[in-house]
C-alpha atoms as a PDB file:
ATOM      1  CA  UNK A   1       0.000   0.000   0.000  1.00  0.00           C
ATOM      2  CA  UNK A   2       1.187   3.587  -0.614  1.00  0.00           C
ATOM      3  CA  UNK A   3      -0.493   6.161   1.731  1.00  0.00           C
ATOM      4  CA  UNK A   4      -0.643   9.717   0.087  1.00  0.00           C
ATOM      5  CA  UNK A   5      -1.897  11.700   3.280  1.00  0.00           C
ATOM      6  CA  UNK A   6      -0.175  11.286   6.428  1.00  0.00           C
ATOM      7  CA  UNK A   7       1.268  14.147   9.289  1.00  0.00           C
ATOM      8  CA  UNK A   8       3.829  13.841  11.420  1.00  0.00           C
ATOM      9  CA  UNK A   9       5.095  16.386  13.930  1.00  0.00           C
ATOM     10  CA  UNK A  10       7.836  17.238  15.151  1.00  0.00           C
ATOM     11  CA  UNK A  11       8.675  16.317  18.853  1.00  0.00           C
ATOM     12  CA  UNK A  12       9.839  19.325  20.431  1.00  0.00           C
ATOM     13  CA  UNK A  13       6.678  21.422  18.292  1.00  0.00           C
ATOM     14  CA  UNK A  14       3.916  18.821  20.125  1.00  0.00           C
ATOM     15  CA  UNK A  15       6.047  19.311  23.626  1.00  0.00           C
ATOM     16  CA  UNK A  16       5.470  23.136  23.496  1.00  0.00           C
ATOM     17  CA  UNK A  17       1.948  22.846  21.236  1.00  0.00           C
ATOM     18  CA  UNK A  18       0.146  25.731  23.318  1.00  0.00           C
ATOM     19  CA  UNK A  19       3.521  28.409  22.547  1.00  0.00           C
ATOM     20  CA  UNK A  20       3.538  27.320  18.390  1.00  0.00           C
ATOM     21  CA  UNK A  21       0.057  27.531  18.077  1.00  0.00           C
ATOM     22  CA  UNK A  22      -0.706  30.651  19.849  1.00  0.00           C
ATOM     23  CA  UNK A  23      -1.826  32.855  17.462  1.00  0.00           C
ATOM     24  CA  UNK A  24      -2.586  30.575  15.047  1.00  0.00           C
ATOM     25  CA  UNK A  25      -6.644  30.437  15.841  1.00  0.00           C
ATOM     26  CA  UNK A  26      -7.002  27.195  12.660  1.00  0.00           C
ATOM     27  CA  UNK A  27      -3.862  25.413  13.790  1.00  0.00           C
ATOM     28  CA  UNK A  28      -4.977  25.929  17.404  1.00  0.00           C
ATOM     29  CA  UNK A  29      -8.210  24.620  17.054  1.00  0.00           C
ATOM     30  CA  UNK A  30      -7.235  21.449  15.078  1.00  0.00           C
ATOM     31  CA  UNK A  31      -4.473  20.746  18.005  1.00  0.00           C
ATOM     32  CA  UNK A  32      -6.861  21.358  20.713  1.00  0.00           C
ATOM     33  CA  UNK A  33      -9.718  19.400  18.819  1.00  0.00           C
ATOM     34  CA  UNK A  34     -11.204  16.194  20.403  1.00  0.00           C
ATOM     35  CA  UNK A  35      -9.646  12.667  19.522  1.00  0.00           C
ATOM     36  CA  UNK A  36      -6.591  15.105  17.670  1.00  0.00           C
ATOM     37  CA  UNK A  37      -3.092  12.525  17.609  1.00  0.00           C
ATOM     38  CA  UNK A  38       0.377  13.237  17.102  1.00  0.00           C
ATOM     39  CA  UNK A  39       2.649  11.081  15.478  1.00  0.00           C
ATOM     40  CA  UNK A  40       6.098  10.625  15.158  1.00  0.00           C
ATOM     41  CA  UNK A  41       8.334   9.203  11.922  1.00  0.00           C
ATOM     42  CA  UNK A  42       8.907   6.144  14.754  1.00  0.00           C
ATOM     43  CA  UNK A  43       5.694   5.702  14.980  1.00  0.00           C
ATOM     44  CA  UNK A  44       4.444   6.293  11.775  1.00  0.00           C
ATOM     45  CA  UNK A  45       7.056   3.310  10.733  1.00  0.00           C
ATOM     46  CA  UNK A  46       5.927   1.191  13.213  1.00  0.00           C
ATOM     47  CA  UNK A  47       1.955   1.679  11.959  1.00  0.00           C
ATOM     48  CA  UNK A  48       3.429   1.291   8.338  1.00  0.00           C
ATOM     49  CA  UNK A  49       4.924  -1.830   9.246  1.00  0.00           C
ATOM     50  CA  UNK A  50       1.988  -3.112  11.462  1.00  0.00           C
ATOM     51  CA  UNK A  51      -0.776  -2.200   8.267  1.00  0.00           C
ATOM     52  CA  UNK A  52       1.565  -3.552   5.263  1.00  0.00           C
ATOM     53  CA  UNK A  53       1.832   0.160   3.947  1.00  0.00           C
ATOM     54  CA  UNK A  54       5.305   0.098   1.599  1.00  0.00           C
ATOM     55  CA  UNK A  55       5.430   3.682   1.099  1.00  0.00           C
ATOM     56  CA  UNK A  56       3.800   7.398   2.464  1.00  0.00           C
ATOM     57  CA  UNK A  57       3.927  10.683   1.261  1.00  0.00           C
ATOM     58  CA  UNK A  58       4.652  12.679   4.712  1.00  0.00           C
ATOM     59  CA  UNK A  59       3.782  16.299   5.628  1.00  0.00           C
ATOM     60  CA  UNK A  60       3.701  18.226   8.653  1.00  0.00           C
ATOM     61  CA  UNK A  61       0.843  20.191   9.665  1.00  0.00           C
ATOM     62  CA  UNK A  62       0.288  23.453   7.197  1.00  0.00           C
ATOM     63  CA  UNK A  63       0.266  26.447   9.573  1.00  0.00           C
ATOM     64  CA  UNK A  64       0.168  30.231   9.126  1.00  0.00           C
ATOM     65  CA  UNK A  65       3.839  30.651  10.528  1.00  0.00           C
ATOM     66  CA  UNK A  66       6.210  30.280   7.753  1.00  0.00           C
ATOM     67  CA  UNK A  67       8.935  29.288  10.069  1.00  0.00           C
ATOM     68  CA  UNK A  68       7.167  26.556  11.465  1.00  0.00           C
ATOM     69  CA  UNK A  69       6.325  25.320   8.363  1.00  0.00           C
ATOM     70  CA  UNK A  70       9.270  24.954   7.551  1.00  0.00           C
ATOM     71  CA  UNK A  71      10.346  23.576  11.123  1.00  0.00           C
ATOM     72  CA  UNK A  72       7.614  21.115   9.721  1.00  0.00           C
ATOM     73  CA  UNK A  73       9.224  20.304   6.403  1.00  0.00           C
ATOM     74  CA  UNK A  74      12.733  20.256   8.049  1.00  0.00           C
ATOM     75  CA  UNK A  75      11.681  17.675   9.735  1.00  0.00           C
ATOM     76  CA  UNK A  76       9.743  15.475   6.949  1.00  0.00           C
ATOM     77  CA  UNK A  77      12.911  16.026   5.047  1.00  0.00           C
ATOM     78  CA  UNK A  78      15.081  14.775   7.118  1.00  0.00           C
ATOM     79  CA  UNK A  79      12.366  11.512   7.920  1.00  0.00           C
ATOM     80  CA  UNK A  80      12.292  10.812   3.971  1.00  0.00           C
ATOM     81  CA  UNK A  81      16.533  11.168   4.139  1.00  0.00           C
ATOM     82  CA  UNK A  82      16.360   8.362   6.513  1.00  0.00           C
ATOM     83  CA  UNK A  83      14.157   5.984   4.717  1.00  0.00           C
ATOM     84  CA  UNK A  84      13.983   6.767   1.352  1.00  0.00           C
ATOM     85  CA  UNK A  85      12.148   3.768   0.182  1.00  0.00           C
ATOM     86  CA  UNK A  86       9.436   4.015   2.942  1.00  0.00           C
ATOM     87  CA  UNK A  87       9.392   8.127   3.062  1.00  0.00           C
ATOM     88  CA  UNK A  88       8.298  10.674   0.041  1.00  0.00           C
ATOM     89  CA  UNK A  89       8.441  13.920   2.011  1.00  0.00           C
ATOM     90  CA  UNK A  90       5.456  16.590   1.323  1.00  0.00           C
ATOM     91  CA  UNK A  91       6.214  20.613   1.668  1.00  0.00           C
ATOM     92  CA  UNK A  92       4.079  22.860   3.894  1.00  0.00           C
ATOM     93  CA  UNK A  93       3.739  26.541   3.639  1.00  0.00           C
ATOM     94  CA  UNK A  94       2.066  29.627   4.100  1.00  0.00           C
ATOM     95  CA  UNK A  95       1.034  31.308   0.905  1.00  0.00           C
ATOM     96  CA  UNK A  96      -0.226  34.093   2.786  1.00  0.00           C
ATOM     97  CA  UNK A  97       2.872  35.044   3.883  1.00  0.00           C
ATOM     98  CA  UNK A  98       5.848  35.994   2.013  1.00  0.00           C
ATOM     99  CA  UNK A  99       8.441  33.755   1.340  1.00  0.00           C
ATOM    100  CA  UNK A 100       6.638  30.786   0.826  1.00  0.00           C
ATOM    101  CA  UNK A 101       7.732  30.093  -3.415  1.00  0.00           C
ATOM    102  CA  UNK A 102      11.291  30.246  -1.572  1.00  0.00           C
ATOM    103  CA  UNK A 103      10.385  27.483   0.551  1.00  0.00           C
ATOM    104  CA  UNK A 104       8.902  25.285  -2.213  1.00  0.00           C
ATOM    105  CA  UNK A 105      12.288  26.094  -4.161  1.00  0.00           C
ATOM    106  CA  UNK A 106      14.159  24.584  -1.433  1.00  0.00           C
ATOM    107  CA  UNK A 107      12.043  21.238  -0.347  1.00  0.00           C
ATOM    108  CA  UNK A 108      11.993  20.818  -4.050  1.00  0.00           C
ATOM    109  CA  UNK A 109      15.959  20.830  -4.137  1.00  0.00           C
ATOM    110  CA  UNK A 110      16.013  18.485  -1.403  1.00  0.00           C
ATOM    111  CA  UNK A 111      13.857  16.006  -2.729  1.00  0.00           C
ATOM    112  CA  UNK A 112      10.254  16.892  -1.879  1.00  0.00           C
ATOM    113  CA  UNK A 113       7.898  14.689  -3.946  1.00  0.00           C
ATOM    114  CA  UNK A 114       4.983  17.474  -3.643  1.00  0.00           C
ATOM    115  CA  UNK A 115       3.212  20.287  -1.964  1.00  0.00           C
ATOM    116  CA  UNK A 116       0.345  19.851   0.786  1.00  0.00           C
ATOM    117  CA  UNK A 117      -1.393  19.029   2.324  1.00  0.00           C
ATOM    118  CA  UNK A 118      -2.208  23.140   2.222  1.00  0.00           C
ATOM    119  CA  UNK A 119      -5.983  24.522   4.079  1.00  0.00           C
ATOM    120  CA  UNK A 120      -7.392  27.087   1.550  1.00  0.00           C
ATOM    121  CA  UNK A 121      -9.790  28.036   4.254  1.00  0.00           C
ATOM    122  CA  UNK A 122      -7.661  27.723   7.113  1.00  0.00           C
ATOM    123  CA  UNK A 123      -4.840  29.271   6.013  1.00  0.00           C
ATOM    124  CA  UNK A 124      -6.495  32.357   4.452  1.00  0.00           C
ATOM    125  CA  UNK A 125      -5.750  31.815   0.680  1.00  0.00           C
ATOM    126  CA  UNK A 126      -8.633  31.980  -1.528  1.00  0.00           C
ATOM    127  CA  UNK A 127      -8.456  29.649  -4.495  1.00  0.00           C
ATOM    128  CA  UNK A 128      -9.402  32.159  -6.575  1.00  0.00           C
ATOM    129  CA  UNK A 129      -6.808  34.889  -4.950  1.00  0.00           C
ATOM    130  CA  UNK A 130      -3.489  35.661  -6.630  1.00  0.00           C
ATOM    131  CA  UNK A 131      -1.168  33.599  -3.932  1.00  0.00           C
ATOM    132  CA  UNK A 132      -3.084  30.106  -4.786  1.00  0.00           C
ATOM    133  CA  UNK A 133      -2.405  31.257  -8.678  1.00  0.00           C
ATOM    134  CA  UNK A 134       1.363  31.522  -7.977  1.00  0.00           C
ATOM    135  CA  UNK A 135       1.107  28.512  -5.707  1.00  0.00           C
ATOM    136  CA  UNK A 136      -0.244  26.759  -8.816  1.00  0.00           C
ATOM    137  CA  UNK A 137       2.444  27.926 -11.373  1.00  0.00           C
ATOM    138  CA  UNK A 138       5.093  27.330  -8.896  1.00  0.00           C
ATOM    139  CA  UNK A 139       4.102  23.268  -8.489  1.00  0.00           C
ATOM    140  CA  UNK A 140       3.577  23.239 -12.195  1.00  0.00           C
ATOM    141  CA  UNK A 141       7.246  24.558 -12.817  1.00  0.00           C
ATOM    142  CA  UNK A 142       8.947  22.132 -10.388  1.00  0.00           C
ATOM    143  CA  UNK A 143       6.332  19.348 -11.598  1.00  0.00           C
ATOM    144  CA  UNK A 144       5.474  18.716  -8.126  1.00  0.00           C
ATOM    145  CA  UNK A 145       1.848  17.037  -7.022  1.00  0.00           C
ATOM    146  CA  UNK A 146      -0.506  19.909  -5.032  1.00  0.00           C
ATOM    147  CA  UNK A 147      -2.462  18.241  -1.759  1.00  0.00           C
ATOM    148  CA  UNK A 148      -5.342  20.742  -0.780  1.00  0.00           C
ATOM    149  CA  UNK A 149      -7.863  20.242   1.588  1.00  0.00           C
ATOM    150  CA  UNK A 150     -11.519  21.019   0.467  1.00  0.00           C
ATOM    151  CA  UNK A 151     -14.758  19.487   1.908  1.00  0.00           C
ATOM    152  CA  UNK A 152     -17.955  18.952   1.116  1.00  0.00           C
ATOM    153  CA  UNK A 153     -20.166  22.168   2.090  1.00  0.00           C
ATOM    154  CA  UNK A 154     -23.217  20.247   3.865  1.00  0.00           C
ATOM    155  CA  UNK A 155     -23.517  17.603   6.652  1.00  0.00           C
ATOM    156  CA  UNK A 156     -22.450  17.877   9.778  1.00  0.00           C
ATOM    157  CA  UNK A 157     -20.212  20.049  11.424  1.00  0.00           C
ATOM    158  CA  UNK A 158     -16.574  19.114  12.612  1.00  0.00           C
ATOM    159  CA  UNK A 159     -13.342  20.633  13.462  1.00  0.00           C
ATOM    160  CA  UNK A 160     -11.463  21.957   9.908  1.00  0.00           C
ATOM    161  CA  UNK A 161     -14.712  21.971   7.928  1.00  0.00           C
ATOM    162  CA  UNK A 162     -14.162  25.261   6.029  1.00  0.00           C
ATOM    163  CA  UNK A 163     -16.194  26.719   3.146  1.00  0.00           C
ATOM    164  CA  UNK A 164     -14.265  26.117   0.332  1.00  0.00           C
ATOM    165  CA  UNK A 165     -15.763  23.282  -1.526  1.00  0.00           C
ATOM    166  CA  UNK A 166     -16.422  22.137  -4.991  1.00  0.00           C
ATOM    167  CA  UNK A 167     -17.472  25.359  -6.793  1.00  0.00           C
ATOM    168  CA  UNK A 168     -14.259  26.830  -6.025  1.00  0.00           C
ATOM    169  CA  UNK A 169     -12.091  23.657  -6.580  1.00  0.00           C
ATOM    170  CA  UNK A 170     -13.139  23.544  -9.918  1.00  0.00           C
ATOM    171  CA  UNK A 171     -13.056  26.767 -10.909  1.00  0.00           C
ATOM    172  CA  UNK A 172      -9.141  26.598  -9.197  1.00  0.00           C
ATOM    173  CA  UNK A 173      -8.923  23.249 -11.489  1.00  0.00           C
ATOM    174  CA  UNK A 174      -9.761  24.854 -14.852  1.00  0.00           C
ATOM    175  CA  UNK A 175      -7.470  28.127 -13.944  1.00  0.00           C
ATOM    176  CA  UNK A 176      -5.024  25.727 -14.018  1.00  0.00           C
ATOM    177  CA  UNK A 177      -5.505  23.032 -16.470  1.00  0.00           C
ATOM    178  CA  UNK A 178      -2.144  21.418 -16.589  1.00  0.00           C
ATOM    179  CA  UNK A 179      -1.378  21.046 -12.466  1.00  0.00           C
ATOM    180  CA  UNK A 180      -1.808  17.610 -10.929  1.00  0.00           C
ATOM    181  CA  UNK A 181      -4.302  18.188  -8.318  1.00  0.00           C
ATOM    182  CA  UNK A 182      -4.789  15.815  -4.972  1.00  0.00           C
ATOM    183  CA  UNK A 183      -8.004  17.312  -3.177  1.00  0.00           C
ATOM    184  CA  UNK A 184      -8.096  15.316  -0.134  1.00  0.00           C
ATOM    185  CA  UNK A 185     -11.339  14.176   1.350  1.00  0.00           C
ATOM    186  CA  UNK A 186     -12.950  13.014  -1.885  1.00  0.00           C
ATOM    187  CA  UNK A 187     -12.584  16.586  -3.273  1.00  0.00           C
ATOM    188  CA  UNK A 188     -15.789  17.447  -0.995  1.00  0.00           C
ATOM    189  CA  UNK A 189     -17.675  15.533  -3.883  1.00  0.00           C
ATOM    190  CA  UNK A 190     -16.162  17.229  -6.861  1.00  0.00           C
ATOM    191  CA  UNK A 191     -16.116  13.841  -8.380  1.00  0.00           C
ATOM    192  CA  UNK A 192     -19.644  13.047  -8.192  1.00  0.00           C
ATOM    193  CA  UNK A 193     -19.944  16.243 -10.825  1.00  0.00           C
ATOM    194  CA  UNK A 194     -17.535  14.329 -13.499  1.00  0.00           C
ATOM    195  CA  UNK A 195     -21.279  12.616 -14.598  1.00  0.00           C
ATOM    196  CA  UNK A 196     -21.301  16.155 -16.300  1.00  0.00           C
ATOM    197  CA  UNK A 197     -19.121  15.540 -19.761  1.00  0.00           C
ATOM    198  CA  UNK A 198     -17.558  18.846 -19.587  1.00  0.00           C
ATOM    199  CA  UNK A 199     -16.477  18.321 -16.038  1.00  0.00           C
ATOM    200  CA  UNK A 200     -15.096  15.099 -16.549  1.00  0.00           C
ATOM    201  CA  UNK A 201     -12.672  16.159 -19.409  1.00  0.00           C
ATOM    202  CA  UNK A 202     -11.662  19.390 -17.412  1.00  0.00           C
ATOM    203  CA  UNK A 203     -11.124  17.049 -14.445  1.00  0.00           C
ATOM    204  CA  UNK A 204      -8.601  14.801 -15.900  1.00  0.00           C
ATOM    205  CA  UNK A 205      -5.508  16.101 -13.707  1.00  0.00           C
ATOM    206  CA  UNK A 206      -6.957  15.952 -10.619  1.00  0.00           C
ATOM    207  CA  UNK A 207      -6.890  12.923  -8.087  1.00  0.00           C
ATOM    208  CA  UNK A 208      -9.255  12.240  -5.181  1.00  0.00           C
ATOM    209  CA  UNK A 209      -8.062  10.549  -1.943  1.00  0.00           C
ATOM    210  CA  UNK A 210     -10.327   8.494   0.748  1.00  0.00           C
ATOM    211  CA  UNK A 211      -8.585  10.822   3.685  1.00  0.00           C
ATOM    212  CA  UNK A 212     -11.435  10.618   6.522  1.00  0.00           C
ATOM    213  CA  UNK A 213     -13.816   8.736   3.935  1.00  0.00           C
ATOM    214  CA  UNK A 214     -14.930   6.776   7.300  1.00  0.00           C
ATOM    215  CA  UNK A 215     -16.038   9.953   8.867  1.00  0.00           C
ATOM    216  CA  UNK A 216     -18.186  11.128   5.795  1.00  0.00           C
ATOM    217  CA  UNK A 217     -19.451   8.419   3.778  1.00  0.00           C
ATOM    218  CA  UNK A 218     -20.932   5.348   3.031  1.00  0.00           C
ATOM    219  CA  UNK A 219     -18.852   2.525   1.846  1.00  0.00           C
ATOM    220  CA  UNK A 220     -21.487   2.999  -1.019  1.00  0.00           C
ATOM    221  CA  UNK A 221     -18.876   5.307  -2.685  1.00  0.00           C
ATOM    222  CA  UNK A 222     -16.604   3.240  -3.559  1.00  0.00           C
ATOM    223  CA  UNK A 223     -18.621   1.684  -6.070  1.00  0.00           C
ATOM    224  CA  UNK A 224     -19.991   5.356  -6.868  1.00  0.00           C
ATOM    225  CA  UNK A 225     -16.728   5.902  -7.842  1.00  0.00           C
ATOM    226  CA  UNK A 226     -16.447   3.072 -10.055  1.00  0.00           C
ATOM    227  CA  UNK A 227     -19.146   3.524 -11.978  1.00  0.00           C
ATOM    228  CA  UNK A 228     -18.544   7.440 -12.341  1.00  0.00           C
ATOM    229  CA  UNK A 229     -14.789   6.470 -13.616  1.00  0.00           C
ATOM    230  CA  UNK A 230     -12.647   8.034 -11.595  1.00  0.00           C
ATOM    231  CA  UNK A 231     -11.017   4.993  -9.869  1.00  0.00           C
ATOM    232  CA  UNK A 232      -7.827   5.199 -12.095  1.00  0.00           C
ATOM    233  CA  UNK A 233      -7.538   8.623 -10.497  1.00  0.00           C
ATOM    234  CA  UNK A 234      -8.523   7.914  -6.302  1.00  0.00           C
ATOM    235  CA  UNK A 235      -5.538   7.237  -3.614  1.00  0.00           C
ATOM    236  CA  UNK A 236      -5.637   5.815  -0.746  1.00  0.00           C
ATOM    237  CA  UNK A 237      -4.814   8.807   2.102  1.00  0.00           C
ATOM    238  CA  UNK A 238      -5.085   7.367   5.810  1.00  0.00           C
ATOM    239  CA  UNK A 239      -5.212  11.082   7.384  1.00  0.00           C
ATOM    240  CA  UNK A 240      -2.996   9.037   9.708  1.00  0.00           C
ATOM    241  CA  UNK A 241      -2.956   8.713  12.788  1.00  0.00           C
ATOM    242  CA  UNK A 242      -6.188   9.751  12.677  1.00  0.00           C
ATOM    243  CA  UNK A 243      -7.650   6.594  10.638  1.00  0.00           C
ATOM    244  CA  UNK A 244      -5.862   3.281   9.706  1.00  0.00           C
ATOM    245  CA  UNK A 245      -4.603   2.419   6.657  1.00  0.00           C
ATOM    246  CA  UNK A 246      -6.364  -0.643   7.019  1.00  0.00           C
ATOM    247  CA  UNK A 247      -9.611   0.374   7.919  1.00  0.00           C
ATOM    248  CA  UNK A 248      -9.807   2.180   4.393  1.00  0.00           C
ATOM    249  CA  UNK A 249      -8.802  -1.081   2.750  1.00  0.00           C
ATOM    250  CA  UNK A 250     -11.338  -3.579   4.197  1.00  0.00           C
ATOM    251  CA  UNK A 251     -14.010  -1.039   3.448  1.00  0.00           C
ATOM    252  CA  UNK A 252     -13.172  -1.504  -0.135  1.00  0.00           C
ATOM    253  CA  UNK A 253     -12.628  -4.781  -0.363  1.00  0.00           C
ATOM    254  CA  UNK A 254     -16.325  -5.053   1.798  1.00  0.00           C
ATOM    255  CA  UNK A 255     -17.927  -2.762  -1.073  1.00  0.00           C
ATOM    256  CA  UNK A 256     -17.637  -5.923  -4.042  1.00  0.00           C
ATOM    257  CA  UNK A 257     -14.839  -3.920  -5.672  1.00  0.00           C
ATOM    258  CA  UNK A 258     -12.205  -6.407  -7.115  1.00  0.00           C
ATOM    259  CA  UNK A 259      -8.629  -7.406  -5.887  1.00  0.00           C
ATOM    260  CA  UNK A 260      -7.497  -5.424  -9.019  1.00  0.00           C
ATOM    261  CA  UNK A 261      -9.405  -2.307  -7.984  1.00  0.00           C
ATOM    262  CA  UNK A 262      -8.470  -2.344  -4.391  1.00  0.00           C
ATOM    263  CA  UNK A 263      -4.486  -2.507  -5.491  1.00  0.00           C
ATOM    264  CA  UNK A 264      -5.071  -0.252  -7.890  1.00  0.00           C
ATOM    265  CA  UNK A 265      -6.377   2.853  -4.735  1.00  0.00           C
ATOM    266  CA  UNK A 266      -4.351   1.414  -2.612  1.00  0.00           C
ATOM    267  CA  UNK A 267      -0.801   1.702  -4.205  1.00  0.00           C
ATOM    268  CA  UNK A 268      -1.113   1.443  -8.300  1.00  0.00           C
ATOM    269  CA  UNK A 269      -2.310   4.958  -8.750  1.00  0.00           C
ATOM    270  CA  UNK A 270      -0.412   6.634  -6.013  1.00  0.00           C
ATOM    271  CA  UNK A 271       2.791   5.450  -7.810  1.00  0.00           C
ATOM    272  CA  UNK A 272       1.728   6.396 -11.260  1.00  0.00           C
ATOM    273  CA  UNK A 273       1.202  10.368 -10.060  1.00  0.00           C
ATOM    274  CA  UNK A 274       4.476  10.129  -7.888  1.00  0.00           C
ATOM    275  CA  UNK A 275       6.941   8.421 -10.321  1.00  0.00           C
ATOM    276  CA  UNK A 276       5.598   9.192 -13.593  1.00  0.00           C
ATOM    277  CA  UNK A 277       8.411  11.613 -14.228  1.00  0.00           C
ATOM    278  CA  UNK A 278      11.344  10.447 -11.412  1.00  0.00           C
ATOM    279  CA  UNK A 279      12.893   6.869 -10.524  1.00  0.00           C
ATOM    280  CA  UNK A 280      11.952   4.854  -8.599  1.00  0.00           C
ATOM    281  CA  UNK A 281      13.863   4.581  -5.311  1.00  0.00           C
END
């Protein structure tokens, strides 16, 4: 399995949470939200190990502080350095704040497999606002994957649920046609709208992943999915260590789906987007 959405923190950040989060109202509230976990690259191993997971794509948390995101990325960086065949590190930043293209420029010298996950919502940076449009160009010129949270804009409430949601993803998505996209979270249901021709063809770039599926959905969706078309095109993201790895896989392979569609969200596709264009480690 290759898990495209997982956060680690740093140790010494989640020993002093209440000093790096004050004045930080999002990142506060996620940290200080009920049945919130930290993890650790030891223990993120060990759970890797534990599920069968082969690889993960690795971020921090995405804060408003530029310097701790990159105290985040140093730190993912280093993790991936370690075990490169178990560890694709994942660049955080702050495109509200300046200095954040410099950042990218730098995990992308290191080795940095991709951007995100980012918070639209949380971290103040309309899709439709200048700073996600040189976020966008940015990723395209380094050919680097972009991870952005979006949800879906009715149910119930819960800690991160913002208001950017499918009408702006897609407009972000046909601003910039030739990006490859991850929205986490199913895309807030963007995918369900690829039944409209149009949308479907626009859509081609842009992945889904299963990140708190659990939490959302019915198991129904999988099959949804399927018959939509947009399997070749959904990972498998844990949202560790808030979910399992595992508990996303039985779900699919409780849904009908075959042994060949469950490898392929599990690991196939996820490989595809990340190696397309580098070796394989």
């Amino acid at each position: 399995m290759f898990d495209v959405h997982v956060h680690l923190f740093p140790p010494e950040v989640t020993c002093e949470i209440e000093r790096y989060t004050t004045g930080d109202p999002f990142l506060h509230e996620i940290c200080h939200s009920k049945g919130h976990k930290y993890a650790t690259v030891e223990d993120l191993l060990q759970s890797m190990d534990k599920n069968g997971v082969e690889m993960a794509a690795v971020s921090g948390f995405a804060a408003n502080d530029q310097g701790l995101c990159r105290l985040m990325n140093d730190y993912v960086l280093e993790a991936a350095r370690r075990y490169p065949r178990r560890l694709l590190a994942m660049a955080v930043v702050s495109p509200a704040r300046s200095g954040f293209e410099g950042e990218i420029r730098r995990m992308s010298e290191a080795g940095a497999a991709g951007v995100g996950e980012l918070f639209p919502w949380g971290q103040d940076f309309p899709l439709e606002g200048k700073e996600a449009g040189i976020l966008a160009g940015l990723c395209r010129e380094l050919d680097l994957p972009l991870l952005l949270h979006v949800n879906e804009n009715v149910g119930h409430p819960y800690t991160g649920k913002g208001d950017i949601s499918v009408k702006e993803a897609a407009l972000f998505v046909a601003a910039h046609p030739d990006q490859d996209i991850i929205f986490a979270h199913w895309g807030g249901g963007l995918f369900f709208y690829e039944l409209m021709p149009e949308m479907h063809r626009q859509l081609q770039r842009v992945y889904y992943d299963t990140a708190a599926g659990p939490f959302l959905y019915d198991r129904k969706i999988y099959l949804v999915a399927r018959e939509i078309g947009v399997l070749p095109r959904l990972l498998l993201g844990s949202d560790y260590p808030l979910l399992s790895p595992l508990r996303y896989r039985r779900e699919m392979e409780q849904t009908g789906l075959t042994a060949k569609e469950v490898d392929m969200i599990c690991g196939e596709n996820a490989r595809s987007l990340f190696f397309r264009n580098r070796k394989h480690v």
